[in-house]
Protein backbone atom coordinates (compact mmCIF):
# COMPACT_ATOMS: atom_id res chain seq x y z
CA UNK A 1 232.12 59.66 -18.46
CA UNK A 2 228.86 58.79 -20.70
CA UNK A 3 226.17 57.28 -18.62
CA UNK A 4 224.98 53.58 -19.32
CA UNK A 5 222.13 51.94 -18.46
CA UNK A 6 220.39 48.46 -18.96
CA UNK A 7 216.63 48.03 -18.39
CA UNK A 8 214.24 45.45 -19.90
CA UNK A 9 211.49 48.54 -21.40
CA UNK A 10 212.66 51.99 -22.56
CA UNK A 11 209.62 54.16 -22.96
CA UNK A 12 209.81 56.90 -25.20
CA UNK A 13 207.21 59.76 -24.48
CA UNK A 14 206.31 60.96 -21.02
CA UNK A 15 202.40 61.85 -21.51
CA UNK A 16 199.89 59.88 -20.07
CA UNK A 17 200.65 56.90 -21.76
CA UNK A 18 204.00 56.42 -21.26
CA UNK A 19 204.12 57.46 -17.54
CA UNK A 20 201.03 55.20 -17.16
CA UNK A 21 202.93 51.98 -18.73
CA UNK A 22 205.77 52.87 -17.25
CA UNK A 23 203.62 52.20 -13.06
CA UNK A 24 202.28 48.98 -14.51
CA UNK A 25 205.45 47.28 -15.61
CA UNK A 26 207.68 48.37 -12.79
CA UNK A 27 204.96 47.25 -10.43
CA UNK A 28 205.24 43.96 -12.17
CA UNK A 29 208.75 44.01 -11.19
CA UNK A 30 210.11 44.61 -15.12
CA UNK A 31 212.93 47.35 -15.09
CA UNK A 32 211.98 50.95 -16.77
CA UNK A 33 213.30 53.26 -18.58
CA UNK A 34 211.31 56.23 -19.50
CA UNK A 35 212.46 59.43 -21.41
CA UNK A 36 210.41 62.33 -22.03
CA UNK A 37 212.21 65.29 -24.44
CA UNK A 38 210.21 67.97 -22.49
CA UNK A 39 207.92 67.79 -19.44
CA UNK A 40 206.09 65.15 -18.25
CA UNK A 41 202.23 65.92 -19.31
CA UNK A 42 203.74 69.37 -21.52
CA UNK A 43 201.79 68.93 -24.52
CA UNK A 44 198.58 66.19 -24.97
CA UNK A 45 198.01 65.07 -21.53
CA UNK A 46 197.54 68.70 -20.35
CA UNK A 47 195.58 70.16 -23.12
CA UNK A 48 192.83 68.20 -22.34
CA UNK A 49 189.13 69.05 -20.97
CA UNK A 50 189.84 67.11 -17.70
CA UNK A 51 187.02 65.47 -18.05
CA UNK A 52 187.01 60.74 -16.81
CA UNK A 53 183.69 60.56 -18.84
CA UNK A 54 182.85 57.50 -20.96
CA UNK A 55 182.13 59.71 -23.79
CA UNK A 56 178.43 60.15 -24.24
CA UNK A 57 178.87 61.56 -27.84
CA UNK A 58 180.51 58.20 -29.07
CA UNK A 59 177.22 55.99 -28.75
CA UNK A 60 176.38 58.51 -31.86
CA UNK A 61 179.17 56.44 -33.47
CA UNK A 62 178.28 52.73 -32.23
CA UNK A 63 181.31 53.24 -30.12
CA UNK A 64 179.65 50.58 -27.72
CA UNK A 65 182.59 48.96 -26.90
CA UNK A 66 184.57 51.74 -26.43
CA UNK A 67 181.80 53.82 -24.02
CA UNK A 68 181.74 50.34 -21.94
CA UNK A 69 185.26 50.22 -21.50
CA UNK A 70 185.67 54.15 -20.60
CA UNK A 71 182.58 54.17 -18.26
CA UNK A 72 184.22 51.17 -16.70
CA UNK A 73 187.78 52.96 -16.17
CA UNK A 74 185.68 56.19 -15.09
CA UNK A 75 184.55 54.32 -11.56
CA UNK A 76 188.26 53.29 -11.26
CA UNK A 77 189.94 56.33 -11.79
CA UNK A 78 187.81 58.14 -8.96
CA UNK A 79 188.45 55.39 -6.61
CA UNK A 80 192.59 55.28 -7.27
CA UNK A 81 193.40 59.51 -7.07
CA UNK A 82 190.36 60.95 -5.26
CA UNK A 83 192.37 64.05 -4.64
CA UNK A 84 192.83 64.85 -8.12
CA UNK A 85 189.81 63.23 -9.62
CA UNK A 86 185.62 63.67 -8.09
CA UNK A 87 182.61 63.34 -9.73
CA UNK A 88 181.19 65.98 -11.80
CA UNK A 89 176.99 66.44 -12.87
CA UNK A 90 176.71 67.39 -16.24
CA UNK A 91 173.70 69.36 -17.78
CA UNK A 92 172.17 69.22 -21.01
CA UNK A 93 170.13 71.87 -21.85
CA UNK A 94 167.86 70.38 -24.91
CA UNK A 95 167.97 72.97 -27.85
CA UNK A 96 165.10 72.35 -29.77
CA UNK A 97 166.66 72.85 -33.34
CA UNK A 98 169.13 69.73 -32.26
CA UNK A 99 168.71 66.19 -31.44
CA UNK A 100 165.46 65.58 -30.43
CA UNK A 101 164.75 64.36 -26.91
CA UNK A 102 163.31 60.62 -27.00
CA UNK A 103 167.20 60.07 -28.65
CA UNK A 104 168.67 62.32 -25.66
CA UNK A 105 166.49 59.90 -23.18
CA UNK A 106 167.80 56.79 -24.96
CA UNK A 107 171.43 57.69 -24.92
CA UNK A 108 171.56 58.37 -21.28
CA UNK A 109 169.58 55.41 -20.80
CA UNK A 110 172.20 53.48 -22.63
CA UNK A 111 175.12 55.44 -21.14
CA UNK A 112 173.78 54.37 -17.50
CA UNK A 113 173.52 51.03 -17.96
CA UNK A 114 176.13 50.24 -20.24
CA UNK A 115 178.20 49.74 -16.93
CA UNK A 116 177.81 49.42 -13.31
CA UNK A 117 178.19 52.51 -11.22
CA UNK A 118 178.29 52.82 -7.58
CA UNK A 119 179.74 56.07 -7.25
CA UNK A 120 177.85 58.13 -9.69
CA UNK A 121 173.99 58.49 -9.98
CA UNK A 122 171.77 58.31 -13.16
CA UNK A 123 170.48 60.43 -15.58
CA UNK A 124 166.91 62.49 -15.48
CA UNK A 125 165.51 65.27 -16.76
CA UNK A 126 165.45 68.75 -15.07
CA UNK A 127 162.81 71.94 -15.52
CA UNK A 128 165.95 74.41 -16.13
CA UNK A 129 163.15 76.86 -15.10
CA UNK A 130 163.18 75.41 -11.56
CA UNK A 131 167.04 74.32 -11.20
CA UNK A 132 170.11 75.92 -10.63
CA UNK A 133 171.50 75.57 -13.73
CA UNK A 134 168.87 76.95 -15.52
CA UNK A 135 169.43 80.32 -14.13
CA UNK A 136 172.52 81.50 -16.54
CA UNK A 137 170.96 79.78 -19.17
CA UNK A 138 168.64 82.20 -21.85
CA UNK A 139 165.37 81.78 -21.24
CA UNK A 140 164.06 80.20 -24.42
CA UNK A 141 166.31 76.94 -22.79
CA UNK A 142 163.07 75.43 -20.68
CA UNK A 143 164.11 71.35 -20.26
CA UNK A 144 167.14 69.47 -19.98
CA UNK A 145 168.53 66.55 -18.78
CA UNK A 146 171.52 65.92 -15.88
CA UNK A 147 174.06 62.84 -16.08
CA UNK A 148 177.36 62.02 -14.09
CA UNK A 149 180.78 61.94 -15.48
CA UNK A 150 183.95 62.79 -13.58
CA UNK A 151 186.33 65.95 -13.32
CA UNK A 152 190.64 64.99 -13.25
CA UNK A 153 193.58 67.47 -12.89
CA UNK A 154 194.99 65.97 -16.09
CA UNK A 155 198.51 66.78 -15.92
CA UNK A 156 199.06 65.75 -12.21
CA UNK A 157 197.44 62.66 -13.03
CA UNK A 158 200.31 61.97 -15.27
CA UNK A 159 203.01 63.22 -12.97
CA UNK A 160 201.08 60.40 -10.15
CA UNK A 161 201.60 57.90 -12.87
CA UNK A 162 205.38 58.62 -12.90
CA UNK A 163 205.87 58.93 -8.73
CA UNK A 164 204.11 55.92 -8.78
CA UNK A 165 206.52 54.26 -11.65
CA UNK A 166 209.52 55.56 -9.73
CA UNK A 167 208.97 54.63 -6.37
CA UNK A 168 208.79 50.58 -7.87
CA UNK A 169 211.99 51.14 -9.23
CA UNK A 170 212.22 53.19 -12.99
CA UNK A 171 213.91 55.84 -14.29
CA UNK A 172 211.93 58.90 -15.14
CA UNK A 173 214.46 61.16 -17.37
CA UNK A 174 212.29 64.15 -18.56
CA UNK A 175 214.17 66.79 -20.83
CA UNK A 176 215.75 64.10 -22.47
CA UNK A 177 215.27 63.18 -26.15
CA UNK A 178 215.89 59.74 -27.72
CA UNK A 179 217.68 61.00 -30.71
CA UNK A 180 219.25 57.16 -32.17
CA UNK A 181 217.88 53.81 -31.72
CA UNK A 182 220.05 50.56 -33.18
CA UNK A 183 218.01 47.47 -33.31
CA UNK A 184 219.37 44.02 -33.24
CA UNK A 185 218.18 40.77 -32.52
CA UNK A 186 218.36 40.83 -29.11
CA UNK A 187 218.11 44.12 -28.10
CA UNK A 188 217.65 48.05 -28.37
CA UNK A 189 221.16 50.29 -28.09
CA UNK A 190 219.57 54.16 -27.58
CA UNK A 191 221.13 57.22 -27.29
CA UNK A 192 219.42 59.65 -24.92
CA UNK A 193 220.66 63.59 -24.91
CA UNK A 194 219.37 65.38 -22.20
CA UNK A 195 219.31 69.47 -21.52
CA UNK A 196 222.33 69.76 -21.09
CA UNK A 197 223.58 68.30 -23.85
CA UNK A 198 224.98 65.80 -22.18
CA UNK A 199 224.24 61.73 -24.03
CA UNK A 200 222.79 58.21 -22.02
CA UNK A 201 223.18 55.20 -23.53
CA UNK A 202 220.23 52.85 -22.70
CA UNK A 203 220.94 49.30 -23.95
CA UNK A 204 216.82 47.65 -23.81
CA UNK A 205 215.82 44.47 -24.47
CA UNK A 206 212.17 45.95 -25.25
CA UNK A 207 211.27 49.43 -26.66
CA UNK A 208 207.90 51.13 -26.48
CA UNK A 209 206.95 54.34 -28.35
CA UNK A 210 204.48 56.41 -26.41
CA UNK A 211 205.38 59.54 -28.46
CA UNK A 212 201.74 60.51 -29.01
CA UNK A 213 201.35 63.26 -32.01
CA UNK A 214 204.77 62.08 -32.20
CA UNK A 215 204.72 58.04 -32.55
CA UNK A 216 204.57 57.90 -36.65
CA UNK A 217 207.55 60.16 -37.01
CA UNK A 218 209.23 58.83 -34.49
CA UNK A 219 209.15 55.60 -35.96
CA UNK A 220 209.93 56.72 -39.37
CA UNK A 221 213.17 59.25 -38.45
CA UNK A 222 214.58 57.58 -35.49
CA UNK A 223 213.68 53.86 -35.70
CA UNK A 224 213.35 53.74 -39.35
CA UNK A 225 210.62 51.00 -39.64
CA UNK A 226 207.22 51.51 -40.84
CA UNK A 227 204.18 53.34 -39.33
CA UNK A 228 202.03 50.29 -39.33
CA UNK A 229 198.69 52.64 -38.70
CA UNK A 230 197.52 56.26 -40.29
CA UNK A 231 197.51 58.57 -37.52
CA UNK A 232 194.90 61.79 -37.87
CA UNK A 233 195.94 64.96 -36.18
CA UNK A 234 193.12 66.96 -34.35
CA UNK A 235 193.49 70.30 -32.85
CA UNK A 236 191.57 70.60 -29.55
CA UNK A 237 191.59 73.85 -27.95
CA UNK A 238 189.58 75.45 -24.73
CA UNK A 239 189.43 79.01 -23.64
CA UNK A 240 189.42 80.14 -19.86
CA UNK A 241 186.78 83.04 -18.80
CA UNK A 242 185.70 84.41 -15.81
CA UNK A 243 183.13 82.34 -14.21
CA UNK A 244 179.88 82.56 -16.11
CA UNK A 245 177.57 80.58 -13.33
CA UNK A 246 178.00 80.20 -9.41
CA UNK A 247 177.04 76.40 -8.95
CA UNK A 248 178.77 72.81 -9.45
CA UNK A 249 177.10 71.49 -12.64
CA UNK A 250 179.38 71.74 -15.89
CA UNK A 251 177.42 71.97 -19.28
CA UNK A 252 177.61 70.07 -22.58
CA UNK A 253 176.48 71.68 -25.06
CA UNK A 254 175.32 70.67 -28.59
CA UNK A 255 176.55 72.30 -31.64
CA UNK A 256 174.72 72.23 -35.48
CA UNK A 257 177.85 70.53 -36.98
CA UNK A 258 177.62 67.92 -34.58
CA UNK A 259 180.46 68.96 -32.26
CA UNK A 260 179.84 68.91 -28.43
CA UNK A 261 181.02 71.92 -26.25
CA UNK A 262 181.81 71.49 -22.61
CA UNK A 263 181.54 74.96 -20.03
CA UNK A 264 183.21 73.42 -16.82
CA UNK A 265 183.61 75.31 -13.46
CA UNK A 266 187.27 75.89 -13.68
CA UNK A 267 189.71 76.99 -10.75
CA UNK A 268 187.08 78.78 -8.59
CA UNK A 269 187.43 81.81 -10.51
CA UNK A 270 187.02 80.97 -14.02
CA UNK A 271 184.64 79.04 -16.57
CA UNK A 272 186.56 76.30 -19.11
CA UNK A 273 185.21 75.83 -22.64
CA UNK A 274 185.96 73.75 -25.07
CA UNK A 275 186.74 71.74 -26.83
CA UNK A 276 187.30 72.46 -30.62
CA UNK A 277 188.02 69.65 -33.36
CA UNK A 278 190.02 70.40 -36.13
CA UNK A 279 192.55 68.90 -38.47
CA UNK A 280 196.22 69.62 -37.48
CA UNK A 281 198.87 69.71 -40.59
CA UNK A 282 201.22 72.04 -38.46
CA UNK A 283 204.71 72.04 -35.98
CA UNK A 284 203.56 69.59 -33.19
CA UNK A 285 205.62 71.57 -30.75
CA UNK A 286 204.04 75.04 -31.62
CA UNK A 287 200.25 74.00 -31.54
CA UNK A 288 197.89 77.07 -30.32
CA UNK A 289 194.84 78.45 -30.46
CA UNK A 290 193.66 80.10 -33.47
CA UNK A 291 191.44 83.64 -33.42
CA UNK A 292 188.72 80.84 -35.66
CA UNK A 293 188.35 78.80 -32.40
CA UNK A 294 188.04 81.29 -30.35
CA UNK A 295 184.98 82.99 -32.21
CA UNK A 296 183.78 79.44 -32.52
CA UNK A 297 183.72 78.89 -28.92
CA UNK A 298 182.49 82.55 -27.81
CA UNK A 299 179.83 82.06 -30.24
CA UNK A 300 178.47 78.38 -28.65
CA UNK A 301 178.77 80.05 -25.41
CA UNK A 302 176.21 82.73 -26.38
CA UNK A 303 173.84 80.90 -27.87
CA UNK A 304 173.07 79.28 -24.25
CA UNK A 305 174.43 81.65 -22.14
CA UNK A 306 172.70 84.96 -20.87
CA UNK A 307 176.21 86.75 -20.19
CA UNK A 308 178.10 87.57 -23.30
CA UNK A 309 181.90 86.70 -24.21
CA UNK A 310 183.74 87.86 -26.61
CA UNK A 311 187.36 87.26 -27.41
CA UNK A 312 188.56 89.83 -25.31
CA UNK A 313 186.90 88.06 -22.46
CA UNK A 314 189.47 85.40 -22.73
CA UNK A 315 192.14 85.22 -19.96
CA UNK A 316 193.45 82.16 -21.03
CA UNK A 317 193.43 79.20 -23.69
CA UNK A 318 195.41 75.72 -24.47
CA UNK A 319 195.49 73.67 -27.54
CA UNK A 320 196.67 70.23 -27.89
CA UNK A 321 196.84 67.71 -30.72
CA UNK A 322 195.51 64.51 -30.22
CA UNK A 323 197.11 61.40 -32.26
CA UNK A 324 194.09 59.20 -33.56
CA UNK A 325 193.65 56.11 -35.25
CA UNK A 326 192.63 55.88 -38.73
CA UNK A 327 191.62 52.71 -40.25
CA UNK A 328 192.95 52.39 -44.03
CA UNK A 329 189.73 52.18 -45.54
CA UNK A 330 188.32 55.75 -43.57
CA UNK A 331 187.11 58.70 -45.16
CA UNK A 332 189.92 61.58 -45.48
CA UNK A 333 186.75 63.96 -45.50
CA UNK A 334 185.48 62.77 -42.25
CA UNK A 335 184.76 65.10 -39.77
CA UNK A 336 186.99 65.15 -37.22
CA UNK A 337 184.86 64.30 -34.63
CA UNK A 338 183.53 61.09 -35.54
CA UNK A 339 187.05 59.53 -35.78
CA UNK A 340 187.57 57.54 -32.97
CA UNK A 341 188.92 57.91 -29.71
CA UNK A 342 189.98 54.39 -29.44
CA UNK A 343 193.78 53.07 -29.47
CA UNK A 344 195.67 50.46 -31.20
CA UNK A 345 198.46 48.60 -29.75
CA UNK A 346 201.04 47.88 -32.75
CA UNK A 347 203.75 45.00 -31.44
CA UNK A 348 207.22 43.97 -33.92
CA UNK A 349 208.55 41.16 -32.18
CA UNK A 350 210.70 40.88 -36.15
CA UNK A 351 214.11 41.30 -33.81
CA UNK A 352 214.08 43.01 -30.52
CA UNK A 353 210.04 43.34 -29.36
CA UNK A 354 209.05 46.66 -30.45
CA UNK A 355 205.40 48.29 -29.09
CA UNK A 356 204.11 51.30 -30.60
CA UNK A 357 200.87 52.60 -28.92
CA UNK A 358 198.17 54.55 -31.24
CA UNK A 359 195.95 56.84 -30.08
CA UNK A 360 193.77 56.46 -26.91
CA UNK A 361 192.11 58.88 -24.69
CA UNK A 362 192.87 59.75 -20.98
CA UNK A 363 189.94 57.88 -19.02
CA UNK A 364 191.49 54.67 -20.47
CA UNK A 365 194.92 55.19 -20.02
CA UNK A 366 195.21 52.66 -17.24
CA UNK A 367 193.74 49.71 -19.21
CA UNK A 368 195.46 51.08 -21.84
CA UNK A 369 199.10 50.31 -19.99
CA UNK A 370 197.35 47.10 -18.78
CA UNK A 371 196.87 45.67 -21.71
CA UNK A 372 199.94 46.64 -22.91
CA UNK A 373 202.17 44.94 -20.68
CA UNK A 374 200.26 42.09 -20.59
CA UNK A 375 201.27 41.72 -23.94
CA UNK A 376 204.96 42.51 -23.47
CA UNK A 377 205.49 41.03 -20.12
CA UNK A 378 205.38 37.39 -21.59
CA UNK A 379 208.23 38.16 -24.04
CA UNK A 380 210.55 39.38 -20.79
CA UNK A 381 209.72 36.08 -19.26
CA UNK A 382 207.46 37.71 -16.17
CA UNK A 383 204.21 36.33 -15.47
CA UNK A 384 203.09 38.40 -12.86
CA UNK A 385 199.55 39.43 -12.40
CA UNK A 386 198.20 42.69 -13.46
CA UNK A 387 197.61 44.85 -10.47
CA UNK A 388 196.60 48.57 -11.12
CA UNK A 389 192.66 48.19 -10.73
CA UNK A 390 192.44 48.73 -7.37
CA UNK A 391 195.84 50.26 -6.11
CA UNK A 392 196.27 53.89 -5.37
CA UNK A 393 197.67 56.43 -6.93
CA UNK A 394 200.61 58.56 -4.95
CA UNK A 395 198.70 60.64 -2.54
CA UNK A 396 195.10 58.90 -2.70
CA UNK A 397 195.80 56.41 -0.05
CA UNK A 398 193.65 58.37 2.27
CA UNK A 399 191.75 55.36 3.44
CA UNK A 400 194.63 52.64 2.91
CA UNK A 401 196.47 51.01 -0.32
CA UNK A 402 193.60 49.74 -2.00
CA UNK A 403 191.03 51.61 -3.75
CA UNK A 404 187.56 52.39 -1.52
CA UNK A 405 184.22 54.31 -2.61
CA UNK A 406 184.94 56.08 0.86
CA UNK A 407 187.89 58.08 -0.21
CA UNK A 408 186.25 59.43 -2.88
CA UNK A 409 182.15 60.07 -0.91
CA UNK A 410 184.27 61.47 2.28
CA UNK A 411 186.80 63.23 0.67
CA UNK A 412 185.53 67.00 1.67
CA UNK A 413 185.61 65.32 5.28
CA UNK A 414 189.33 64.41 4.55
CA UNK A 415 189.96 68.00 3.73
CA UNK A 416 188.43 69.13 7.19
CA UNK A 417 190.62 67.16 8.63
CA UNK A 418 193.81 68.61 7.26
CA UNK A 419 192.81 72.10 8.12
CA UNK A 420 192.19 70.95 12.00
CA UNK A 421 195.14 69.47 11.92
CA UNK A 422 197.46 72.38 9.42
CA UNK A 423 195.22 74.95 11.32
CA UNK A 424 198.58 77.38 10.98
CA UNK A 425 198.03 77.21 7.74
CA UNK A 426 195.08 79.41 5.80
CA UNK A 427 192.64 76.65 4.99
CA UNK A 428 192.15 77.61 1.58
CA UNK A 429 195.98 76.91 0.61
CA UNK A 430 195.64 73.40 3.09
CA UNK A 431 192.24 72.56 0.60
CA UNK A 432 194.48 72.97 -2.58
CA UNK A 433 197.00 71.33 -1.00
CA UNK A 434 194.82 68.04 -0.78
CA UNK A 435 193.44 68.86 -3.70
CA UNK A 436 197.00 68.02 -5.39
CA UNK A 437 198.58 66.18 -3.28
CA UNK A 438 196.49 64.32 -1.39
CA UNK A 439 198.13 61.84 1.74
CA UNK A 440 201.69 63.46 -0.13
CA UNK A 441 200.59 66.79 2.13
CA UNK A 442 202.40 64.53 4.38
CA UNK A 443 205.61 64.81 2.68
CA UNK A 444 205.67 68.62 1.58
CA UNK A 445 204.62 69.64 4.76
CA UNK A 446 207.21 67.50 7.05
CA UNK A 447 208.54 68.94 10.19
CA UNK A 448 206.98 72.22 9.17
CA UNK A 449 204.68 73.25 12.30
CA UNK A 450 204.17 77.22 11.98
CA UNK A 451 204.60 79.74 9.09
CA UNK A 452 207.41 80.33 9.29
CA UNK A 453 208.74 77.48 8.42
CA UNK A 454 207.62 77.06 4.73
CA UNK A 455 210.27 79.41 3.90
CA UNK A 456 209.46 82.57 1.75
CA UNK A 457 206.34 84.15 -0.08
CA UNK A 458 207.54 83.87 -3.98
CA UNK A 459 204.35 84.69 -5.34
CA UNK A 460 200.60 84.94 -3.59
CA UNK A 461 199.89 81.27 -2.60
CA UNK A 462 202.79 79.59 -3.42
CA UNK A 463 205.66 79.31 -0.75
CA UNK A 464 209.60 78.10 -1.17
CA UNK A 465 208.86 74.85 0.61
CA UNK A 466 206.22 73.73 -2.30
CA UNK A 467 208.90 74.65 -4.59
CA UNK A 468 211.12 72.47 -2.98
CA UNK A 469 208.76 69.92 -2.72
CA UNK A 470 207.83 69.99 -6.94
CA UNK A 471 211.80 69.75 -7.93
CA UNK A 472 212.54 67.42 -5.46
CA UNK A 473 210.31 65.10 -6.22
CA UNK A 474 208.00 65.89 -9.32
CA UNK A 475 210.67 66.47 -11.69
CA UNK A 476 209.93 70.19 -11.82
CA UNK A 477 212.48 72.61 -13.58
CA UNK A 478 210.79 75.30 -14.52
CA UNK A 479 208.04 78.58 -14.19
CA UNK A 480 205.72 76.91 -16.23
CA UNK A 481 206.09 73.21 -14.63
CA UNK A 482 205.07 75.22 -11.55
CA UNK A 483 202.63 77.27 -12.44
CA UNK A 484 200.97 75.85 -15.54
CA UNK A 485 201.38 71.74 -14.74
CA UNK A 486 201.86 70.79 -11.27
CA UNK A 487 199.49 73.88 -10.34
CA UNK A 488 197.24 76.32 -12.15
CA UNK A 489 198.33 79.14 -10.28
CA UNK A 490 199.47 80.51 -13.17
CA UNK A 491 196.22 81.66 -14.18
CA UNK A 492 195.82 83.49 -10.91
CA UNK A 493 198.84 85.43 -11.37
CA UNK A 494 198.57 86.04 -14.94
CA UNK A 495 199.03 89.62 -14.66
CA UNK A 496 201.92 89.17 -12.05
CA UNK A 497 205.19 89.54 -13.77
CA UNK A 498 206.95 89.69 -9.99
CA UNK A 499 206.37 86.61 -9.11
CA UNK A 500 207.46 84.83 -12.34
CA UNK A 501 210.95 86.90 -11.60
CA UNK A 502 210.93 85.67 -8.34
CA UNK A 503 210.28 82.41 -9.16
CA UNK A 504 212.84 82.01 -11.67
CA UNK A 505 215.37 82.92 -9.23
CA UNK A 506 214.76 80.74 -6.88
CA UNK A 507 214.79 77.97 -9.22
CA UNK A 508 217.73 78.98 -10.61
CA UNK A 509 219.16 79.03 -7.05
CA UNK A 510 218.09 75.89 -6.36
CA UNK A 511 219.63 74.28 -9.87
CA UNK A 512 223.35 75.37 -8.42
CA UNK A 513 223.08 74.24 -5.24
């Protein structure tokens, strides 16, 4: 028998977005529907630099109001999911051939007033000839200057979104397309296929499109209505090395066309760089790296680092396309990284309401879904009060519901904690375990007292009861959910085909029981 279901919002797209609209309007008590044709987080949302930052490059733009709004969402963020989220110092060495440093001065001087901060400190400059940083830098790299931004597990802040979403009440459907939408005055009749084949009818009386690189065709082949806004495709891509420094600060890096470079310590073991910013005319679903971007990155990281890479270095990369906004009158020619990272809310109330979100960037996703439903909820006939600013996230209610500076100043404390009380468990494994999961440790680890208990060793670090844990209740089907999304221990097995084997049989195990 075909499934129906009735909701007041279908959501279409299951990145950061759409999981992120999805919390806000079934916290306002509206009923969800969201369906995602992959993964939640399996393309945009987890090809990003994982960086909450207001976007220091952008003031280079006038991108005041954007910057403001960002460096506003970036204290937020920290305070809702200190788990998966903490604040990062960033250090600029000052290459003399670039922008020179009285215009350095006066954008972090802008950037740290543009918004109050409480949990991250100012800007100043350093003697890289006295600081830690300075030490894997080349030596003709004297001065520099250090400023705060914030560090986020990108794709598990997307899979928090949709916990969060589900637990008020909506349905998250992930490997399930929306192949047919009929529009009529009063409502939205879909038809949802998911992996196995098998169709959902979803009858809506609102539909958003949170498709991403996605939301232009999606309109055009499946809702047949007009784009509304130009969207630009740019390639981003990073590439993972072995660590090139042993200290906290991540580096941003200038660039002679004008790009900016991020070198972030990644995973313990490794060094991210990127990003790159190209134009995309390619398959949406087959977006990777090319050898170009790799040089390109290799060759930024040697002109400030003292250790060498070269492509064979590389033990991992990740590309992603990013959907931005193009006003009509913009320059085709313009380089892709002055095009902004702003987004566009696009509403057709012509029959049933119809919202198509445009662009946007991951620090404001949550204002982004704000704003959003505040401008659908009306049109249901709910009136309630937006709510997200200072509720928690699944897993960072370590110091109660509502959002405190102390979860995220005290949250190595927190940590200690957990190994005290997990003591049976290594206390590397309990800190990644916080690390992801935060107060949800709780959950995964429930009526589990010794080893023995968390069932077998499939692969070095990851036992059957986290398994469990991700398809029970993260929507996790798959190797690379497991290892790539909810975790990154796929880079620490890279080499391990054993444990991808194992892996996939105990998934598959776990499908047919």
């Amino acid at each position: 028998m075909q499934q129906q279901l009735q909701c007041d919002i279908l959501i279409v797209g299951g990145g950061i977005n759409g999981a992120g609209i999805a919390r806000d309007a079934a916290g306002r008590g509206l009923s969800v529907v969201l369906c995602e044709k992959d993964d939640l987080a399996s393309h945009t949302s987890s090809a990003s630099t994982k960086l909450i930052h207001g976007g220091l490059r952008y003031l280079e733009n006038y991108e005041f109001s954007l910057v403001r709004k960002a460096l506003i969402e970036r204290e937020i963020l920290l305070r809702s999911a200190p788990h998966i989220m903490h604040p990062l110092r960033f250090v600029m060495p000052h290459d003399k051939g670039q922008r020179p440093a009285w215009m350095i001065r006066a954008g972090l001087f802008l950037y740290d007033h543009l918004a109050r901060r409480e949990l991250l400190p100012g800007s100043h400059g350093i003697d890289l000839r006295k600081h830690s940083a300075g030490t894997p830098l080349k030596e003709e790299f004297s001065k520099g200057f250090a400023y705060s931004d914030g560090w986020v597990n990108d794709a598990r802040l997307v899979v928090l979104n949709a916990i969060a979403a589900a637990e008020k009440g909506a349905s998250i459907l992930t490997r399930t397309a929306c192949i047919a939408v009929t529009r009529n005055a009063a409502e939205w009749q879909a038809t949802l296929r998911n992996k196995d084949h098998e169709e959902i009818q979803v009858n809506a009386k609102l539909l958003i499109n949170a498709a991403g690189p996605w939301a232009a065709s999606f309109l055009h082949d499946t809702v047949h209505g007009r784009t509304g806004k130009k969207l630009r495709l740019i390639k981003g891509s990073h590439i993972v090395v072995r660590k090139l420094f042993d200290h906290p600060y991540a580096y941003i890096f200038q660039h002679p066309d004008g790009r900016i470079v991020f070198a972030i310590p990644y995973e313990q073991d490794f060094t991210l760089i990127g990003t790159t910013d190209i134009d995309y005319h390619g398959d949406t679903d087959k977006v990777s790296i090319d050898a170009a971007e790799i040089d390109y990155l290799c060759e930024l990281s040697n002109h400030y680092f003292k250790q060498a890479i070269s492509p064979a270095d590389v033990v991992w990369s990740y590309s992603g396309v990013r959907p931005l906004v193009e006003d009509e009158t913009d320059d085709d020619n313009e380089k892709a990284s002055a095009v902004t990272r702003d987004y566009k809310l696009a509403f057709d109330t012509d029959a049933a309401p119809l919202l198509t979100i445009f662009g946007g960037k991951i620090t404001t996703f949550r204002k982004l879904a704000e704003e959003a439903v505040d401008l659908i909820a009306p049109v249901l006939g709910n009136h309630h009060a937006a709510w997200t600013a200072n509720a928690c996230l699944p897993g960072g209610d370590i110091y109660g519901a509502q959002v405190s500076n102390r979860a995220v100043l005290e949250f190595d404390d927190y940590v200690h904690e957990l190994q005290t009380e997990y003591a049976w468990l290594p206390a590397a494994l309990v800190e990644r375990y916080a690390r992801a999961y935060g107060t949800r440790i709780k959950l995964l680890l429930a009526a589990r007292t010794g080893i023995a208990e968390m069932g077998e060793l499939i692969a070095p670090g990851l036992y059957a009861a986290e398994v469990e844990y991700l398809t029970q209740h993260e929507w996790a089907t798959s190797t690379e959910d497991i290892l790539w999304r909810r975790s990154k221990l796929g880079l620490h097995l890279a080499h391990t085909n054993e444990s991808r084997r194992k892996l996939n049989h105990w998934l598959h195990d776990l499908e047919q029981q």
